[in-house]
PDB file of N, CA and C in Angstrom:
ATOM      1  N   UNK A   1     170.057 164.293 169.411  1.00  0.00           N
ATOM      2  CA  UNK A   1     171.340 164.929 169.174  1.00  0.00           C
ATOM      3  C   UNK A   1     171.747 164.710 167.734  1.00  0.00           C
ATOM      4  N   UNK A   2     172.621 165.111 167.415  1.00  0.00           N
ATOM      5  CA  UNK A   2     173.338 165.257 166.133  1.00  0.00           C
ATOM      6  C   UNK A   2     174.560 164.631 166.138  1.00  0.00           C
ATOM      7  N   UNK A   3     174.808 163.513 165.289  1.00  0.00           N
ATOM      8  CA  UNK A   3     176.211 163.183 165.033  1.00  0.00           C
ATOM      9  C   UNK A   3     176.525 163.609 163.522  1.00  0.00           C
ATOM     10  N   UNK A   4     178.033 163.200 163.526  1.00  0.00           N
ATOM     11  CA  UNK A   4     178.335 163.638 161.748  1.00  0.00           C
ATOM     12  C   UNK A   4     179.559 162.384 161.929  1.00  0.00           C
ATOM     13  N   UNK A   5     179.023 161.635 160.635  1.00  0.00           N
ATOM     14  CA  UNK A   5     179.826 160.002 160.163  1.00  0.00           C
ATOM     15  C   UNK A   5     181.084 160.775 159.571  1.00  0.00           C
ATOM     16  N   UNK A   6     182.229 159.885 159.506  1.00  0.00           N
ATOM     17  CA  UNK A   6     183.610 160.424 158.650  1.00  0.00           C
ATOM     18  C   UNK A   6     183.407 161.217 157.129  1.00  0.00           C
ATOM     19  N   UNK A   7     182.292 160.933 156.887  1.00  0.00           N
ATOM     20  CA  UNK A   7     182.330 161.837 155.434  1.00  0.00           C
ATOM     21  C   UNK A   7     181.352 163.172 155.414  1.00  0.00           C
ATOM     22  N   UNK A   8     181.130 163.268 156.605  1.00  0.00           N
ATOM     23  CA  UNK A   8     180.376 165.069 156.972  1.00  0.00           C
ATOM     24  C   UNK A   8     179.160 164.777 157.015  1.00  0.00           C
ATOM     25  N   UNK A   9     177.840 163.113 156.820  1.00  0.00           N
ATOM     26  CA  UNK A   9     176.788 163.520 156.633  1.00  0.00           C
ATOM     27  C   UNK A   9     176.676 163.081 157.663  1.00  0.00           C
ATOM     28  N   UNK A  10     175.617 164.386 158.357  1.00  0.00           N
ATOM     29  CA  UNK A  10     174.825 164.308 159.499  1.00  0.00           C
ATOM     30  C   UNK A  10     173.423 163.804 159.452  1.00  0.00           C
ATOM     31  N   UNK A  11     173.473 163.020 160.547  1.00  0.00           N
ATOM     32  CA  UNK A  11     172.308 162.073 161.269  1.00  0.00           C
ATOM     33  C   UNK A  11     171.598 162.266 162.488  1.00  0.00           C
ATOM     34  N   UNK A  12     169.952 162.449 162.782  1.00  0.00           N
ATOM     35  CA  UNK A  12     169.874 162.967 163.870  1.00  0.00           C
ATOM     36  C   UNK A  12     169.744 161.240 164.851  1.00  0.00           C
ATOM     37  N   UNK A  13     170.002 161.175 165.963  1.00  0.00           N
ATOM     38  CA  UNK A  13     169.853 160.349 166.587  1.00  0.00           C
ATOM     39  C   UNK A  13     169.427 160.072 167.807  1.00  0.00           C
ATOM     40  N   UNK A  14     168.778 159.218 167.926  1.00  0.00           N
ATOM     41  CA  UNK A  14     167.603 159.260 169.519  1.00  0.00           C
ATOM     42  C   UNK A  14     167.324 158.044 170.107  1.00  0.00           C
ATOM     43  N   UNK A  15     167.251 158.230 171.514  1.00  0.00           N
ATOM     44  CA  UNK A  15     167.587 157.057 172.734  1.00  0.00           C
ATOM     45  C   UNK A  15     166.066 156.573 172.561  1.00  0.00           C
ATOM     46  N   UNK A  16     165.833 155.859 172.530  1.00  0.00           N
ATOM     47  CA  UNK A  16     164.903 154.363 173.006  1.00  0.00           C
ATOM     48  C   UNK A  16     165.209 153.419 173.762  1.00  0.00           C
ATOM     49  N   UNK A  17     164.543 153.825 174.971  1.00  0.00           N
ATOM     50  CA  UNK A  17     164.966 153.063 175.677  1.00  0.00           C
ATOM     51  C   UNK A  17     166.244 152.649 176.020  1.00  0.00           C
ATOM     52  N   UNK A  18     167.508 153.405 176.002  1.00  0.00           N
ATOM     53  CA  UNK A  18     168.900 152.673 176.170  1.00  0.00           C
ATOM     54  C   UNK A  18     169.301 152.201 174.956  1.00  0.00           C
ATOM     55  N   UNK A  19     168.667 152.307 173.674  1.00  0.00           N
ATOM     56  CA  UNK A  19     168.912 151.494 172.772  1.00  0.00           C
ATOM     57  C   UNK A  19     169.017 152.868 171.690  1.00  0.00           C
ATOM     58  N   UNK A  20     170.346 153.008 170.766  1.00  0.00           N
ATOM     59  CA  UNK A  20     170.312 154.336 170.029  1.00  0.00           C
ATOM     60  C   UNK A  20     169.859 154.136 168.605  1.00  0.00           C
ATOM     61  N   UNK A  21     169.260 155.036 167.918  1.00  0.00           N
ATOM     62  CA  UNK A  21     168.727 153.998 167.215  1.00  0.00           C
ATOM     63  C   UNK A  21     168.937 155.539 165.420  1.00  0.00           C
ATOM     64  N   UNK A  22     169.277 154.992 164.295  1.00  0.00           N
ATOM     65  CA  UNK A  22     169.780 156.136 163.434  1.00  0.00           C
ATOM     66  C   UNK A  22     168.873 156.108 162.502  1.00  0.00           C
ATOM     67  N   UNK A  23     168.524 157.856 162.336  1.00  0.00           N
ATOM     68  CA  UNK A  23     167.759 158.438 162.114  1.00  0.00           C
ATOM     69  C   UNK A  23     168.202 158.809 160.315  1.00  0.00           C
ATOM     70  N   UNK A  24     166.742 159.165 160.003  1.00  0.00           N
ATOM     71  CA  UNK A  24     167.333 159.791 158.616  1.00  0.00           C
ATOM     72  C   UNK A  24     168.513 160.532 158.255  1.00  0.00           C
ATOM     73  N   UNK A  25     168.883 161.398 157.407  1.00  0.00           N
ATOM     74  CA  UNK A  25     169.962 162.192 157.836  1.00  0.00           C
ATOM     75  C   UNK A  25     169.107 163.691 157.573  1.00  0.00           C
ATOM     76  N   UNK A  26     169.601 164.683 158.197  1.00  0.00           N
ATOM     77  CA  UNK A  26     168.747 166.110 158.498  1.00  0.00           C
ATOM     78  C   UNK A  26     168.937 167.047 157.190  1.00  0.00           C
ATOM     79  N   UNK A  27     167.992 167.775 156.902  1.00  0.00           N
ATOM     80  CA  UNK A  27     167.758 168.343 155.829  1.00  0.00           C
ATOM     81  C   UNK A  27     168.540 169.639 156.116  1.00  0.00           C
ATOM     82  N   UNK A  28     169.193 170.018 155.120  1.00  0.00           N
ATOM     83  CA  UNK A  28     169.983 171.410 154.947  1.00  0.00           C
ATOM     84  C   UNK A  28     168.747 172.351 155.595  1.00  0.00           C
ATOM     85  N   UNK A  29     169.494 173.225 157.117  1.00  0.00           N
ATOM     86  CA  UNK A  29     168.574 174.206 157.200  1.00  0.00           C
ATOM     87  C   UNK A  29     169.403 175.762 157.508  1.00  0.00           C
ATOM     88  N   UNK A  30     168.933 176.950 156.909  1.00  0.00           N
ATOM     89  CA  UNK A  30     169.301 177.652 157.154  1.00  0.00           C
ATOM     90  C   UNK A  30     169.022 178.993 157.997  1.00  0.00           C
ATOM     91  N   UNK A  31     167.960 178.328 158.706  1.00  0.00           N
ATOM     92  CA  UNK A  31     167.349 179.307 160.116  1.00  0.00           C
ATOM     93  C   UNK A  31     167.964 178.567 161.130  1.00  0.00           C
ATOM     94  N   UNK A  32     169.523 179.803 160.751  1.00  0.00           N
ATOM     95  CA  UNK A  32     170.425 179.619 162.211  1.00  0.00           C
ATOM     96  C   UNK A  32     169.376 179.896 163.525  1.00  0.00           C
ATOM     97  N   UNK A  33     168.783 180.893 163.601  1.00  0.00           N
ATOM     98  CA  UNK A  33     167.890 181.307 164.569  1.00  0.00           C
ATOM     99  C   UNK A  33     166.837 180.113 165.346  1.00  0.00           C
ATOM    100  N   UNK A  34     166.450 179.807 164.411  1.00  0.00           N
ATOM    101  CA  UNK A  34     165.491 178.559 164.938  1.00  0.00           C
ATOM    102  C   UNK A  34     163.960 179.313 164.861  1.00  0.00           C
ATOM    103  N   UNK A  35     163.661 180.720 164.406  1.00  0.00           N
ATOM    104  CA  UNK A  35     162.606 181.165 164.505  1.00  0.00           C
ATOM    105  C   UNK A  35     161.252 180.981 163.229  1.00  0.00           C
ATOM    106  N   UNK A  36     161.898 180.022 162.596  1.00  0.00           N
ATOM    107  CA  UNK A  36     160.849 179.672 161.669  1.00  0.00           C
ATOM    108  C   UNK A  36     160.946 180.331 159.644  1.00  0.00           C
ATOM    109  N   UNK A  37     161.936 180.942 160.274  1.00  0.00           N
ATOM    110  CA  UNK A  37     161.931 181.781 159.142  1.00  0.00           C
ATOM    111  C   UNK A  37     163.668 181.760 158.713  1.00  0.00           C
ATOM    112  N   UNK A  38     163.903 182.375 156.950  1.00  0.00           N
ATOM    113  CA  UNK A  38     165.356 182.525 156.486  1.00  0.00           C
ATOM    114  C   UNK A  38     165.421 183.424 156.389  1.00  0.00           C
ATOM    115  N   UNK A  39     166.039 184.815 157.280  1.00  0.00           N
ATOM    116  CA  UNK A  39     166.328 186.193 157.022  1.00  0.00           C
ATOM    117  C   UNK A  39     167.405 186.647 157.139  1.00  0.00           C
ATOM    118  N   UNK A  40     167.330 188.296 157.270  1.00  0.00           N
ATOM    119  CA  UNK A  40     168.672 188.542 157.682  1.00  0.00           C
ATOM    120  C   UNK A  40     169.226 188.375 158.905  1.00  0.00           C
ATOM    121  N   UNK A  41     168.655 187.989 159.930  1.00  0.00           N
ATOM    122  CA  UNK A  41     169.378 187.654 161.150  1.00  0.00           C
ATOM    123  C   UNK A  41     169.923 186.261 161.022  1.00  0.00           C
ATOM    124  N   UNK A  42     169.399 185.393 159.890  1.00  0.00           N
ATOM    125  CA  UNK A  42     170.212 184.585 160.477  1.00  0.00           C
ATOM    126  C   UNK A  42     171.455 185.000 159.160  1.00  0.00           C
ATOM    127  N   UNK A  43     171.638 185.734 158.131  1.00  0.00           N
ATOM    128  CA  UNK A  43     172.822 185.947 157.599  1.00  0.00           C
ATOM    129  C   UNK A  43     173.520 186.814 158.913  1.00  0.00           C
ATOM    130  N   UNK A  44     173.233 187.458 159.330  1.00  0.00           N
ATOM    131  CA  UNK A  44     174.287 187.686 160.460  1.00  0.00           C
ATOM    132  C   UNK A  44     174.989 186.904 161.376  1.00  0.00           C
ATOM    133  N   UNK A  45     174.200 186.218 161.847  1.00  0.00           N
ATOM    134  CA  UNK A  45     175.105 184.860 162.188  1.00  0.00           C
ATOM    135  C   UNK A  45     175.892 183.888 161.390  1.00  0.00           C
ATOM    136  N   UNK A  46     175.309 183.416 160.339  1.00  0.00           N
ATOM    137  CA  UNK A  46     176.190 183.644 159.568  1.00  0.00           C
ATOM    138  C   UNK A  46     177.425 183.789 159.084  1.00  0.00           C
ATOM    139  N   UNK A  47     177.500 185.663 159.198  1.00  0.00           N
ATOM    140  CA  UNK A  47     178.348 186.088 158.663  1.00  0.00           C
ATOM    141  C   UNK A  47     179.582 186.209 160.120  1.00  0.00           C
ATOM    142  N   UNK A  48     178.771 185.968 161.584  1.00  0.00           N
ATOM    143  CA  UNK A  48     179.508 185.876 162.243  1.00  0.00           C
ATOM    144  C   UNK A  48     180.446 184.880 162.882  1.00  0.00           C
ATOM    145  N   UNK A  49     179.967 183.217 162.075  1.00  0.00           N
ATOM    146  CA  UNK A  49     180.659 181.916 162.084  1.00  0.00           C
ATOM    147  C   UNK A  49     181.469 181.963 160.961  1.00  0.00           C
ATOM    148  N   UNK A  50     181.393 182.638 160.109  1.00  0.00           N
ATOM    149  CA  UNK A  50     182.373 182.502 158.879  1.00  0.00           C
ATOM    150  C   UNK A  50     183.274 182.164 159.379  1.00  0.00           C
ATOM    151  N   UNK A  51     184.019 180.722 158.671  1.00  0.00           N
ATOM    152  CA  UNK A  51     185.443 180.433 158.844  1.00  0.00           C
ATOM    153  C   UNK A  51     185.789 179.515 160.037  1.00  0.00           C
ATOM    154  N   UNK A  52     184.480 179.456 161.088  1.00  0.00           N
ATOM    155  CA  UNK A  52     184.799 178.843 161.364  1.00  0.00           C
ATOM    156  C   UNK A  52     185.272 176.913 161.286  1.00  0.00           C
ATOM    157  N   UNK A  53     186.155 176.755 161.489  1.00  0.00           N
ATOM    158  CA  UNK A  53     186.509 174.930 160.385  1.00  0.00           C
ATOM    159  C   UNK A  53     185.866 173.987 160.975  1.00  0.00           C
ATOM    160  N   UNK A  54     185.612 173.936 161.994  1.00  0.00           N
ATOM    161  CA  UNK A  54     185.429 172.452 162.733  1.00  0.00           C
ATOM    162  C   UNK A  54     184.582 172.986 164.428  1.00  0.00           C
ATOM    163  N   UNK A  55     183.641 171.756 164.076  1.00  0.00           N
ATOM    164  CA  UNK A  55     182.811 171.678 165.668  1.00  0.00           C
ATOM    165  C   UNK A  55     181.536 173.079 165.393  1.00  0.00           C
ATOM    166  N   UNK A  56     181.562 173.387 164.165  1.00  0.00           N
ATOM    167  CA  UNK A  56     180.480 174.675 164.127  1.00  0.00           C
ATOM    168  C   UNK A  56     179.017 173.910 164.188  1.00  0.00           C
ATOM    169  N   UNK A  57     178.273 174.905 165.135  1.00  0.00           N
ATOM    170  CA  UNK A  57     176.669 174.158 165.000  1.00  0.00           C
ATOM    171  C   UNK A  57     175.972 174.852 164.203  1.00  0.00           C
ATOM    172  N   UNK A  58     174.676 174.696 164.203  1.00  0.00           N
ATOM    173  CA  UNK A  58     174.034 175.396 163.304  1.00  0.00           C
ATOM    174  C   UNK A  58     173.492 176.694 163.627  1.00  0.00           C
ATOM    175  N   UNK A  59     173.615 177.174 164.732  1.00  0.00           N
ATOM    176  CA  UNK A  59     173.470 178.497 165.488  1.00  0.00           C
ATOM    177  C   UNK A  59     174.739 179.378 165.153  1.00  0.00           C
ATOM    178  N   UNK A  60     175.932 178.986 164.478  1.00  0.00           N
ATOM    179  CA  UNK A  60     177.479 179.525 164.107  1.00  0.00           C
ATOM    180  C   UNK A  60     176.925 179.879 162.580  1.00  0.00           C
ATOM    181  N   UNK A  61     175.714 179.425 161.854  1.00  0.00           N
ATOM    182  CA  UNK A  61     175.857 179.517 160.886  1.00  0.00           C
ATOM    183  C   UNK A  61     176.163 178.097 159.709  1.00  0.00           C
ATOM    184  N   UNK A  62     176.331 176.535 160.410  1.00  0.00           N
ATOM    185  CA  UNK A  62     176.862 175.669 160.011  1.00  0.00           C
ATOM    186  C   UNK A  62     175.369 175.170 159.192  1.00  0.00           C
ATOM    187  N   UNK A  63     174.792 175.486 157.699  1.00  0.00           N
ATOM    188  CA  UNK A  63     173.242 174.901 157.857  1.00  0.00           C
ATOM    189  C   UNK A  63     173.528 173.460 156.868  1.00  0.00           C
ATOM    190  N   UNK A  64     174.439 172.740 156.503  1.00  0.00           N
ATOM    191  CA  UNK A  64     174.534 171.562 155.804  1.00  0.00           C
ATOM    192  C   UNK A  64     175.426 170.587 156.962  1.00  0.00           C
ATOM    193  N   UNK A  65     175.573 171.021 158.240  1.00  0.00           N
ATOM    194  CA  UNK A  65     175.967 169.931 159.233  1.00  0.00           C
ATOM    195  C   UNK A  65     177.036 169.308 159.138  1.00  0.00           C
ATOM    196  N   UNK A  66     178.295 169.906 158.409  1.00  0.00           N
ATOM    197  CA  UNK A  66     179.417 169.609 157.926  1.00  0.00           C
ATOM    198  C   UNK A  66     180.723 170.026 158.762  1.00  0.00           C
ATOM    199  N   UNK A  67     180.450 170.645 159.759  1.00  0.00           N
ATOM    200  CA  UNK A  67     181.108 170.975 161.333  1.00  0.00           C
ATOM    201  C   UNK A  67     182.011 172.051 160.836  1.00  0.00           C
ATOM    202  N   UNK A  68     181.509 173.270 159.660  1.00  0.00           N
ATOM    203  CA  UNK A  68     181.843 174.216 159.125  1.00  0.00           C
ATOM    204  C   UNK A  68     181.433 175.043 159.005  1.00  0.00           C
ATOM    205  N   UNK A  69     181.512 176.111 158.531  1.00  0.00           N
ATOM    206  CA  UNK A  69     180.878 177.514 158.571  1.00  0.00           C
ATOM    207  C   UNK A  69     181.405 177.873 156.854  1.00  0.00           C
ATOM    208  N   UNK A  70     180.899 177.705 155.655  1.00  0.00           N
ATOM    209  CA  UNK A  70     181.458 178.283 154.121  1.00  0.00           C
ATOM    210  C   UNK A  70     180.572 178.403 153.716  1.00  0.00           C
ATOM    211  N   UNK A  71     181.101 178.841 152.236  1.00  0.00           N
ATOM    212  CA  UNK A  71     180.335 179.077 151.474  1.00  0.00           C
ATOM    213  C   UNK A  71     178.994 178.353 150.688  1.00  0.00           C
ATOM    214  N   UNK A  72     179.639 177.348 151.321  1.00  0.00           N
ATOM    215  CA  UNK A  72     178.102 176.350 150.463  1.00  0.00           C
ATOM    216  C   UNK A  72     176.664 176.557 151.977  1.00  0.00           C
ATOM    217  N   UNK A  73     177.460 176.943 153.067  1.00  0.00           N
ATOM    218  CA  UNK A  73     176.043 177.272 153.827  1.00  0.00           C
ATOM    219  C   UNK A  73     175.377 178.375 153.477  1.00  0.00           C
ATOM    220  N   UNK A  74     176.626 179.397 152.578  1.00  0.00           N
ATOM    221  CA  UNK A  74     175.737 180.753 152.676  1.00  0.00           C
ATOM    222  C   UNK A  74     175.414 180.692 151.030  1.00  0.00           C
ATOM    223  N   UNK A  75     175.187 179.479 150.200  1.00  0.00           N
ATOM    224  CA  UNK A  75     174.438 179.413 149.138  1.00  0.00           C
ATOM    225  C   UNK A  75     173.389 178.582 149.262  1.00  0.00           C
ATOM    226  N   UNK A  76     172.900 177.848 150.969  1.00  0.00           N
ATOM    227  CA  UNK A  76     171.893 177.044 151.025  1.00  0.00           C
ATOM    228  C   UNK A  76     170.943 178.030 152.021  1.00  0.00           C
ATOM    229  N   UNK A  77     171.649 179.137 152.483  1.00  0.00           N
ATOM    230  CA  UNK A  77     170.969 180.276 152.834  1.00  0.00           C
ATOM    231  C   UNK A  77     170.195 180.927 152.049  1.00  0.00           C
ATOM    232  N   UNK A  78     171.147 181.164 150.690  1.00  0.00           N
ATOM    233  CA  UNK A  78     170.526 182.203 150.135  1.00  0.00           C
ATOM    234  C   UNK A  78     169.149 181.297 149.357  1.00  0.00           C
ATOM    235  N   UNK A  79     169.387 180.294 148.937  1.00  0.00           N
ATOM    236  CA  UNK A  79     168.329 179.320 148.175  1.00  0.00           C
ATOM    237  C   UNK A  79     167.150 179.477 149.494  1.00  0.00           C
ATOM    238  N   UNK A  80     166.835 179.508 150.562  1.00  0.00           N
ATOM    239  CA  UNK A  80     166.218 178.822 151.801  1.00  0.00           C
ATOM    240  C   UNK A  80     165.513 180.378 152.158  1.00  0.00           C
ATOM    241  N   UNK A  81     166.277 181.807 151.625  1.00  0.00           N
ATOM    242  CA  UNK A  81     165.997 183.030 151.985  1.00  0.00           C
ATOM    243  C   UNK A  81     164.445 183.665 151.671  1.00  0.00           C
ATOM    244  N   UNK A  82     164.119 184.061 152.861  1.00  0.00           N
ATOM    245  CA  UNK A  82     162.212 183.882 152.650  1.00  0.00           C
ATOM    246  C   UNK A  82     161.967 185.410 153.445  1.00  0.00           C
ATOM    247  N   UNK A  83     163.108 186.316 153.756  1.00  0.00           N
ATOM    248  CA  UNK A  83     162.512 187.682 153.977  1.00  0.00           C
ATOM    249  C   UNK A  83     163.212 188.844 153.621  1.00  0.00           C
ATOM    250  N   UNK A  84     163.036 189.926 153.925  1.00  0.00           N
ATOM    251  CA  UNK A  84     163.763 190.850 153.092  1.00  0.00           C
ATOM    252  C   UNK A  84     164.603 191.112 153.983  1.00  0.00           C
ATOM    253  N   UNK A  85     165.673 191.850 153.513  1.00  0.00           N
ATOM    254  CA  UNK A  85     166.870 192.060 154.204  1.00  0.00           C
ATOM    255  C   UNK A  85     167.076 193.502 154.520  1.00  0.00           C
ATOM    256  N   UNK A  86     166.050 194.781 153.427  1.00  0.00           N
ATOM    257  CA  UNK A  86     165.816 195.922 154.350  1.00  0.00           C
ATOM    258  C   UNK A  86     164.387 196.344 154.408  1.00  0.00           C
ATOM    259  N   UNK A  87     163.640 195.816 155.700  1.00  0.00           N
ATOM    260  CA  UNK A  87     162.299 196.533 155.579  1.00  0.00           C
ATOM    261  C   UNK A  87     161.794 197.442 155.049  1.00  0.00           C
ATOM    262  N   UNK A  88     162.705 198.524 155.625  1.00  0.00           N
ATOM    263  CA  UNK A  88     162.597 199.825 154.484  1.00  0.00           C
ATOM    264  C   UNK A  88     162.232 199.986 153.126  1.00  0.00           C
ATOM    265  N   UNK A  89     162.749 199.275 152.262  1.00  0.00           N
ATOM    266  CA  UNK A  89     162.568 198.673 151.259  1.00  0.00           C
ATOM    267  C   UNK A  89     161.912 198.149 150.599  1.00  0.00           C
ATOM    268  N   UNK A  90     160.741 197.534 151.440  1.00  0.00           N
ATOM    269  CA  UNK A  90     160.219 196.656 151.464  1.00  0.00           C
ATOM    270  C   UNK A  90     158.987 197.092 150.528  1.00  0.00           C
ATOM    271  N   UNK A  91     158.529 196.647 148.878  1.00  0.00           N
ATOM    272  CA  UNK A  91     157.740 197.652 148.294  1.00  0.00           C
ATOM    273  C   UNK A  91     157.699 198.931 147.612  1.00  0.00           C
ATOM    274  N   UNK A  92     158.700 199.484 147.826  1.00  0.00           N
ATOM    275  CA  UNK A  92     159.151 200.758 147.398  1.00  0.00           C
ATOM    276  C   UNK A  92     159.397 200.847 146.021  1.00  0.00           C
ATOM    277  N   UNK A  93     158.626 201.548 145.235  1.00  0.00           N
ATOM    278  CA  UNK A  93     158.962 201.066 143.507  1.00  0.00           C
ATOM    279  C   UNK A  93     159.654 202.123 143.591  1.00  0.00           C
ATOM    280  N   UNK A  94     161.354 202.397 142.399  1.00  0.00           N
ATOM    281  CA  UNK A  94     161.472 203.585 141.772  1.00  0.00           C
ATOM    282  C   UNK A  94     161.527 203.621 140.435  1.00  0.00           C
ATOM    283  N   UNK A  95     160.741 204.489 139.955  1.00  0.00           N
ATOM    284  CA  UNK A  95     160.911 204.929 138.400  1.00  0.00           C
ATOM    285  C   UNK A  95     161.812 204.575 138.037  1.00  0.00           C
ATOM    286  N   UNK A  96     162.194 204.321 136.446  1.00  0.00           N
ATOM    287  CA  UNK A  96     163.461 204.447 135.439  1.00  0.00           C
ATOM    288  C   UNK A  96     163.416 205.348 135.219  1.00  0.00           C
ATOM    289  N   UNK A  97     164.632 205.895 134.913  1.00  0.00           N
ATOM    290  CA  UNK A  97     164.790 207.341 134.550  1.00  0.00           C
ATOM    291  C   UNK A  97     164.480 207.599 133.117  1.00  0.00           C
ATOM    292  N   UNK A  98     164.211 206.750 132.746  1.00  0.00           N
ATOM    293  CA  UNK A  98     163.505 207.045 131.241  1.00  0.00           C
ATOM    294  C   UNK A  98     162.132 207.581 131.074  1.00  0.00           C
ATOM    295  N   UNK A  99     161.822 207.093 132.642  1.00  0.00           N
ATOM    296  CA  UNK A  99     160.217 207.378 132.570  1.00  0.00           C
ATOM    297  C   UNK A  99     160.089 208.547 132.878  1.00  0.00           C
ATOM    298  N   UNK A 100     160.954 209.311 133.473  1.00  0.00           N
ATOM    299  CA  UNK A 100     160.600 210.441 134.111  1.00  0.00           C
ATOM    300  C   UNK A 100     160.846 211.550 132.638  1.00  0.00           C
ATOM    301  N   UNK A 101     161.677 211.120 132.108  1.00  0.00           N
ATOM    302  CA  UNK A 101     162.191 211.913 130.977  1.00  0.00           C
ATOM    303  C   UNK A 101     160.507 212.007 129.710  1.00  0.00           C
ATOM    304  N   UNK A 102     159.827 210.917 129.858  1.00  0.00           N
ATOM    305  CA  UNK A 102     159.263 210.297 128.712  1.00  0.00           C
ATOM    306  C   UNK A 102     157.628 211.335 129.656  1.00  0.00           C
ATOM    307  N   UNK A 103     157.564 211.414 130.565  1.00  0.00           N
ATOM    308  CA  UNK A 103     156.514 212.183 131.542  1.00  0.00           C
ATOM    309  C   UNK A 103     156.309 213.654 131.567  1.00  0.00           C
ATOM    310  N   UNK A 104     157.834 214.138 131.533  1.00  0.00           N
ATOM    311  CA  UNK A 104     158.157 215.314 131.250  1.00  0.00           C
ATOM    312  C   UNK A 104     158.210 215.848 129.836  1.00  0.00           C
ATOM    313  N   UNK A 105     158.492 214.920 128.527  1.00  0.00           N
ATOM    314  CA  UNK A 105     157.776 215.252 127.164  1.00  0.00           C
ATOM    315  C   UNK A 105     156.724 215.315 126.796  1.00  0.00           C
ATOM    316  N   UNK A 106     155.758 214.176 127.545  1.00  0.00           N
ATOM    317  CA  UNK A 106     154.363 214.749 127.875  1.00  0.00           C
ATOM    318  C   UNK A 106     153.949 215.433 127.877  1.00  0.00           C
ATOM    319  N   UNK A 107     154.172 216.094 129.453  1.00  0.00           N
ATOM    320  CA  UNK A 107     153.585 217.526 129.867  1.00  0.00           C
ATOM    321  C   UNK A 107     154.008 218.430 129.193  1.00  0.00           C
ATOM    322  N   UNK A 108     155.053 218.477 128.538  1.00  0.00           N
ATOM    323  CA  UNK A 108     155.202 219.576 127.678  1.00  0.00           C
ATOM    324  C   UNK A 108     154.350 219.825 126.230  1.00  0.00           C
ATOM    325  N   UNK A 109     154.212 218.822 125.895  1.00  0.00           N
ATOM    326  CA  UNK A 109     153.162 218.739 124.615  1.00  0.00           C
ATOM    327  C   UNK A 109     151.784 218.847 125.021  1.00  0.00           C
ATOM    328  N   UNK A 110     151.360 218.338 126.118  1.00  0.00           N
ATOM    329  CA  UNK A 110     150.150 218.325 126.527  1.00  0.00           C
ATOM    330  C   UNK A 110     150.215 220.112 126.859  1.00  0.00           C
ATOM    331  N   UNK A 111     150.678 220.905 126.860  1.00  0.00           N
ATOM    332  CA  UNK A 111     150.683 222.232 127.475  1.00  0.00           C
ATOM    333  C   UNK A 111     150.851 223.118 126.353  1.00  0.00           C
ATOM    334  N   UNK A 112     151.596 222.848 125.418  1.00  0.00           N
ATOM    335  CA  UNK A 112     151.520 223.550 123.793  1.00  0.00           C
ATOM    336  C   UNK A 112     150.284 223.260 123.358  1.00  0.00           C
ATOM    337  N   UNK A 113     149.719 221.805 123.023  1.00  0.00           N
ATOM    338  CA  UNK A 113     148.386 222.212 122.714  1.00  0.00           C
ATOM    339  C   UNK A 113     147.083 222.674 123.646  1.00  0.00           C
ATOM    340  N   UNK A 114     147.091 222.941 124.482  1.00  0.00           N
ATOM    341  CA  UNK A 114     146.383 223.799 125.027  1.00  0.00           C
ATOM    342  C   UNK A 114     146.586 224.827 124.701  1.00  0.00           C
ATOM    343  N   UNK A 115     147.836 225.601 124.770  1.00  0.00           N
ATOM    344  CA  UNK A 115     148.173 227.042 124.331  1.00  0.00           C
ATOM    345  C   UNK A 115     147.805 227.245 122.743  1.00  0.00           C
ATOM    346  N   UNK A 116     147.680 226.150 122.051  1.00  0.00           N
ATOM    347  CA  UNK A 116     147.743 226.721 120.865  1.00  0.00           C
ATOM    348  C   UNK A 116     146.103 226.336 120.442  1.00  0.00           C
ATOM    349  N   UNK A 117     145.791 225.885 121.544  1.00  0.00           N
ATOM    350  CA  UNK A 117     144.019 225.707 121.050  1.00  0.00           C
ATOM    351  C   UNK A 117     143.404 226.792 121.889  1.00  0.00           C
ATOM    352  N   UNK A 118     143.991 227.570 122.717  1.00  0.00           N
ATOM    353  CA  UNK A 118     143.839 228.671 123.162  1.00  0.00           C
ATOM    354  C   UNK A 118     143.880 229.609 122.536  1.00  0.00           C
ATOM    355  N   UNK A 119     144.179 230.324 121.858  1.00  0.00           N
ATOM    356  CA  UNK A 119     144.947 231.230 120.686  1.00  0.00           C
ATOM    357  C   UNK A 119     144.004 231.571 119.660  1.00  0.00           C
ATOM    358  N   UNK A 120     143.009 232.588 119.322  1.00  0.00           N
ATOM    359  CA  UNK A 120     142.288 232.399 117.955  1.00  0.00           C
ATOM    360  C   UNK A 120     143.292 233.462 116.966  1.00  0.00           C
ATOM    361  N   UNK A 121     143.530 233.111 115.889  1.00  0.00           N
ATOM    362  CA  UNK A 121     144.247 233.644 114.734  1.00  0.00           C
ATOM    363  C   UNK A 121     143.037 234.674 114.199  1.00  0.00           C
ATOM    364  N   UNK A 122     143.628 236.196 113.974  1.00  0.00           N
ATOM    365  CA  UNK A 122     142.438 236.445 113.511  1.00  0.00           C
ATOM    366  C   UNK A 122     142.756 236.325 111.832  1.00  0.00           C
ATOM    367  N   UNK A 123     141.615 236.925 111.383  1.00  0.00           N
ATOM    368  CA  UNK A 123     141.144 236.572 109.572  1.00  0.00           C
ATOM    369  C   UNK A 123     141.227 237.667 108.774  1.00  0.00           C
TER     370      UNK A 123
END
């Protein structure tokens, strides 16, 4: 289980035998999900614990164990963030529009001299 001491840092802690015994303290995590990964599902959760003040777990979005839901979870999110947020997206280069401009002066020059090496002048 999880406790949190008077100053917010959380400790995981475990029975032996009847005897409780304290554990390191738990590393900032931000796979609310638990699925191995930092994506956008768990910014949706997340974004759906926001605000909450007190008693938040880490499934609310709480990933520094501070029994909160702010902004410093959703900047240990974004540090921890390991997938893309629109598949779609995913790879998709687009041109600068400079390039397209700089492609299209090209082809235009590339097409005058053809025409004009086409062309015999007569004598």
């Amino acid at each position: 289980s999880v406790t949190t001491n008077t100053i917010g840092a959380a400790f995981s802690t475990q029975l032996l035998l009847g005897n409780a015994t304290l554990g390191a303290p738990l590393a900032p995590d931000a796979d609310f999900q638990g699925d191995g990964d930092v994506d956008g599902n768990d910014l949706a959760l997340w974004q759906a614990g926001y605000g909450i003040c007190c008693e938040a777990t880490r499934e609310d979005g709480d990933s520094d164990y501070d029994g909160d839901v702010d902004g410093r979870d959703f900047l240990l999110w974004q540090r921890q963030y390991t997938g893309n947020l629109n598949p779609l997206t995913a790879g998709v280069t687009v041109p600068e529009p400079g390039t397209i401009w700089l492609l299209l002066l090209g082809l235009i020059s590339i097409g005058r001299l053809i025409t004009k090496s086409s062309t015999v002048c007569p004598r």
